[in-house]
Protein backbone atom coordinates (compact mmCIF):
# COMPACT_ATOMS: atom_id res chain seq x y z
CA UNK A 1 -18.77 3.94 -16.49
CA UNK A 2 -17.52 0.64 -15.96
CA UNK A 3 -17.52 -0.56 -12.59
CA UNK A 4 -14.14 -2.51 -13.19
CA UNK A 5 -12.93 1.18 -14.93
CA UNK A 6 -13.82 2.51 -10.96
CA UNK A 7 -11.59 -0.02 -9.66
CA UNK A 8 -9.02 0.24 -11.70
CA UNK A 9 -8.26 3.79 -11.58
CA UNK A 10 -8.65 4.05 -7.45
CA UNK A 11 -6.23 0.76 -7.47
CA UNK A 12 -3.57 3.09 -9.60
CA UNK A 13 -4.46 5.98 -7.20
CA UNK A 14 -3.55 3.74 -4.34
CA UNK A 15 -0.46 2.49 -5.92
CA UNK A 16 0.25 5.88 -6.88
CA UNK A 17 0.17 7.20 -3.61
CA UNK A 18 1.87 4.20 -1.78
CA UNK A 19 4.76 4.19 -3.46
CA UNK A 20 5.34 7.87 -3.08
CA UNK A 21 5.24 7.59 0.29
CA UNK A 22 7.24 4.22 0.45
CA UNK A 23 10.03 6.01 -1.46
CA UNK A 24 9.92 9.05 0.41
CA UNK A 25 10.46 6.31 3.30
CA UNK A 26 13.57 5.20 1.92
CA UNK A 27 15.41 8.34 1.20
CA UNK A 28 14.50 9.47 4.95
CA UNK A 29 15.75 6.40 6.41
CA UNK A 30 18.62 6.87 4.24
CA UNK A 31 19.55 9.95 4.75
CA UNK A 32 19.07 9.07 8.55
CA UNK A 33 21.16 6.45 8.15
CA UNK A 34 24.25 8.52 6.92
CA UNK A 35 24.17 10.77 9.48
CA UNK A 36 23.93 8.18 12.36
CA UNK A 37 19.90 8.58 13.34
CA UNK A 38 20.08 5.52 15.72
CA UNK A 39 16.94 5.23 17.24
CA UNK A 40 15.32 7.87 15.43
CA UNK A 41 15.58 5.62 11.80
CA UNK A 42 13.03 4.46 10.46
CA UNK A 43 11.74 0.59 11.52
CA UNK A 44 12.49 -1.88 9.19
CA UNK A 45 8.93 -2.90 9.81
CA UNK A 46 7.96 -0.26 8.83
CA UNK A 47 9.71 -0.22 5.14
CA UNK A 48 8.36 -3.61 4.64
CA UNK A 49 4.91 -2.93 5.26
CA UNK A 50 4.72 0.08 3.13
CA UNK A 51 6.27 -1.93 0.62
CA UNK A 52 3.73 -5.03 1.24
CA UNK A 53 0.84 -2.81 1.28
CA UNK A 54 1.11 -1.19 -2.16
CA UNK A 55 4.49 0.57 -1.84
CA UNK A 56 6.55 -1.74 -4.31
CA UNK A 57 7.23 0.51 -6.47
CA UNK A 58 8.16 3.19 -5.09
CA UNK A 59 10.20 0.57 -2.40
CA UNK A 60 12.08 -0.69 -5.88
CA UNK A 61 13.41 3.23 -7.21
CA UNK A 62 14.08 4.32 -4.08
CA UNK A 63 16.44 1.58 -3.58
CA UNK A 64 18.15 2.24 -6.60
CA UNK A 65 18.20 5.84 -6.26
CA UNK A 66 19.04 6.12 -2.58
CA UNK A 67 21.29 2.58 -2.74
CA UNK A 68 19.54 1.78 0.45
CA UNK A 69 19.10 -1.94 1.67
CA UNK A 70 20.56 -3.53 -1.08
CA UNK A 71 22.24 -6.35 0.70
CA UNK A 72 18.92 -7.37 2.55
CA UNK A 73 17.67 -10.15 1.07
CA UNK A 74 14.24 -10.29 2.52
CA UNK A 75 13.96 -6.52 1.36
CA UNK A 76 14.50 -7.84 -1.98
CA UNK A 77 12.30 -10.89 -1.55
CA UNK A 78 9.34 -8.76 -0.63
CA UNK A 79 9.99 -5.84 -2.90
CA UNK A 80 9.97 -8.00 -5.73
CA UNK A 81 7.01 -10.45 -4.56
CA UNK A 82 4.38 -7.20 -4.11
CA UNK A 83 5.59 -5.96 -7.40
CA UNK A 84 4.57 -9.21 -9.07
CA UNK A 85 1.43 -9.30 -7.23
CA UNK A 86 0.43 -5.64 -7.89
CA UNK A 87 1.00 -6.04 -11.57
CA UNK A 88 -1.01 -9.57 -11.57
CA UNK A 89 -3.70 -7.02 -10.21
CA UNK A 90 -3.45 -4.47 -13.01
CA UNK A 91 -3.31 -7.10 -15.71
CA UNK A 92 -6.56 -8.68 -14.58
CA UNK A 93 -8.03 -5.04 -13.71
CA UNK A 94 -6.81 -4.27 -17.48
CA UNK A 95 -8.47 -7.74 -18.81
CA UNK A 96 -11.71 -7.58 -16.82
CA UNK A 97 -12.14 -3.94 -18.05
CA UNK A 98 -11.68 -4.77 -22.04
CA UNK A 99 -12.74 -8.20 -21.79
CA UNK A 100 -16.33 -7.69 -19.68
């Protein structure tokens, strides 16, 4: 197997996972937020880093879906900066595996 095959597929994994749990993040702290959670919501922090660390994707739908921080504009900054650089990451995973 191809070491770079390895990589890729526990990089998807990771991604896979990550943005499951980042969305799952963003329909609780939704849903939190409609009912008045207060200090109980979830840290915006916390949404950010999920989303920095792999969580893009899922960070992207569920702000669609749940319609939750759309008028941030550093939520959109950062949601849409770790989806370019995760998909820089698959492209060269992609090229080094077909290419090498």
């Amino acid at each position: 197997m191809n070491k770079y095959l390895l990589f890729f597929i526990l990089y998807l994994s990771f991604l896979a996972l990550m943005s499951i749990i980042t969305f799952f993040l963003f329909s609780k702290d939704k849903k939190m937020a409609q009912r008045g959670g207060g200090a109980k919501r979830i840290k915006e922090k916390t949404l950010l880093g999920f989303t920095a660390l792999g969580g893009a994707l899922g960070a992207f739908i569920g702000r669609i879906i749940c319609h939750h921080k759309t008028d941030k504009s550093y939520f959109s900054l950062t949601i849409y900066f770790s989806l370019f650089c995760e998909l820089a990451l698959v492209v060269a995973s992609i090229y080094l595996i077909f290419m090498a």
